[in-house]
C-alpha atoms as a PDB file:
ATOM      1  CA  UNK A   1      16.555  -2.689   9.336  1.00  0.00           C
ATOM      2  CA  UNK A   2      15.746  -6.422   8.607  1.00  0.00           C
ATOM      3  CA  UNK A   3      13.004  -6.455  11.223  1.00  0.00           C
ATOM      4  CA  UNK A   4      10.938  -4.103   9.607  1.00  0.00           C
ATOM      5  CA  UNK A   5      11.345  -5.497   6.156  1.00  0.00           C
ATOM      6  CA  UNK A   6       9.780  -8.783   7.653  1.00  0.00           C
ATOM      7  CA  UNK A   7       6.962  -7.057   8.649  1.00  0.00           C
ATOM      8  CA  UNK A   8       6.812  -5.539   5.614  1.00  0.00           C
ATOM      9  CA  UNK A   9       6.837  -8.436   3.439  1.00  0.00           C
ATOM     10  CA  UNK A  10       4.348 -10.021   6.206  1.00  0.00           C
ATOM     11  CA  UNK A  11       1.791  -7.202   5.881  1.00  0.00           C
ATOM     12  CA  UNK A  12       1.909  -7.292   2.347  1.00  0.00           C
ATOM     13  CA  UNK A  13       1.946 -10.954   1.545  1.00  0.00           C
ATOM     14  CA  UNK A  14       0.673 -12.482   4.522  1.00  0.00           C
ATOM     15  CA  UNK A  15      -2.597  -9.815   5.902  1.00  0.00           C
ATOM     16  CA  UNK A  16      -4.847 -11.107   2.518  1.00  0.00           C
ATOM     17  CA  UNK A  17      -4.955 -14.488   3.604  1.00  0.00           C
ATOM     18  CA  UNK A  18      -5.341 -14.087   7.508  1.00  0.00           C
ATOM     19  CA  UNK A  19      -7.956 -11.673   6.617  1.00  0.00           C
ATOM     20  CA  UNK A  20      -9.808 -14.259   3.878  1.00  0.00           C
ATOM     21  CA  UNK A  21      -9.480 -16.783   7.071  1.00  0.00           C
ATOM     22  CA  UNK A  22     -10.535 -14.279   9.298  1.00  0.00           C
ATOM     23  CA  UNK A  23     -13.481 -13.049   7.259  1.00  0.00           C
ATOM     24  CA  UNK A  24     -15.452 -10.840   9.420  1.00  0.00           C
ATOM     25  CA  UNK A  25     -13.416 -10.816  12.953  1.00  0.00           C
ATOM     26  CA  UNK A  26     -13.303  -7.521  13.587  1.00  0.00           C
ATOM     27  CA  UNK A  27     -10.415  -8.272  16.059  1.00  0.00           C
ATOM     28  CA  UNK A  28      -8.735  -9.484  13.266  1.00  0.00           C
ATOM     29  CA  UNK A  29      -9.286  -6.582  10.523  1.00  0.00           C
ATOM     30  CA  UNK A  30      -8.124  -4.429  13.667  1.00  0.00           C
ATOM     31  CA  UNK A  31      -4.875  -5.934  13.797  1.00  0.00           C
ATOM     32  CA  UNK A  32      -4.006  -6.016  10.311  1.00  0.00           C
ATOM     33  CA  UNK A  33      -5.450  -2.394  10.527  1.00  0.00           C
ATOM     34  CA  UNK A  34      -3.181  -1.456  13.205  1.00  0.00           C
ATOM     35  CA  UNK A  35       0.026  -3.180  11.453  1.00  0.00           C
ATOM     36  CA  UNK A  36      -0.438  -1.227   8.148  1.00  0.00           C
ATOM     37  CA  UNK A  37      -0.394   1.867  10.217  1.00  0.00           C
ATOM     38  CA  UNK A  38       2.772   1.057  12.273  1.00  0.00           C
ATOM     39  CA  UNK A  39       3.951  -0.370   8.147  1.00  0.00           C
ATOM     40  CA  UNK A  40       3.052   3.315   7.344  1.00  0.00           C
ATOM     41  CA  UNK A  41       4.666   5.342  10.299  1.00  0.00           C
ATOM     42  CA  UNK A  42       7.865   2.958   9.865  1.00  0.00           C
ATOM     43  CA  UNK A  43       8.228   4.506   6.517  1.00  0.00           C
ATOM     44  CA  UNK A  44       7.748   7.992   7.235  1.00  0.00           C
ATOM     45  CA  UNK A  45      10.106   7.919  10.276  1.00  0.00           C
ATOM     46  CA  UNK A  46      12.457   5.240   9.930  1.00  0.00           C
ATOM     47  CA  UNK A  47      15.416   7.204  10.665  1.00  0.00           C
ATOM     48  CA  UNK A  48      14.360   8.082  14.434  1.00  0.00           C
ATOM     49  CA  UNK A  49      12.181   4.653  14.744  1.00  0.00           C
ATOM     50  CA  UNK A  50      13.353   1.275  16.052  1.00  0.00           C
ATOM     51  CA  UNK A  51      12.477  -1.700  18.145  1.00  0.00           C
ATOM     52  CA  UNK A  52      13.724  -3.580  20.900  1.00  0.00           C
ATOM     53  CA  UNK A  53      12.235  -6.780  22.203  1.00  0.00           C
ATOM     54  CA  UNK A  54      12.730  -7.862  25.741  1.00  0.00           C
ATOM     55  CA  UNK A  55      12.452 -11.579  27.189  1.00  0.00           C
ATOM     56  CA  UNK A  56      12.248 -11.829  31.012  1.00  0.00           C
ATOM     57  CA  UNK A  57      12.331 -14.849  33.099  1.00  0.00           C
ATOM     58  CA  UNK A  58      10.142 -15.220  35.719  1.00  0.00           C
ATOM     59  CA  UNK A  59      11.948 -15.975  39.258  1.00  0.00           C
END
């Protein structure tokens, strides 16, 4: 799934240096927090996870 290797590659690569800018945001630290978790459940469960995106227009 190409999606999730982004997000690998993101979390990996990217998460040190938004954290280093981020020094201290808890919000921040969260988020990385929660995206190494969905990283980790991802791996365990790939073959029954997926994800859809939706964009809506507003009338």
């Amino acid at each position: 799934m190409r999606c999730a290797s982004s997000r690998d590659s993101l979390t990996r690569h990217a998460a040190p240096m938004f954290l280093a800018k981020h020094q201290g945001n808890q919000p921040a630290e969260a988020f990385v927090a929660n995206q190494r978790h969905e990283e980790q459940l991802y791996r365990k469960c790939k073959d029954f996870y997926g994800c859809v995106c939706y964009i809506g227009k507003r009338i």
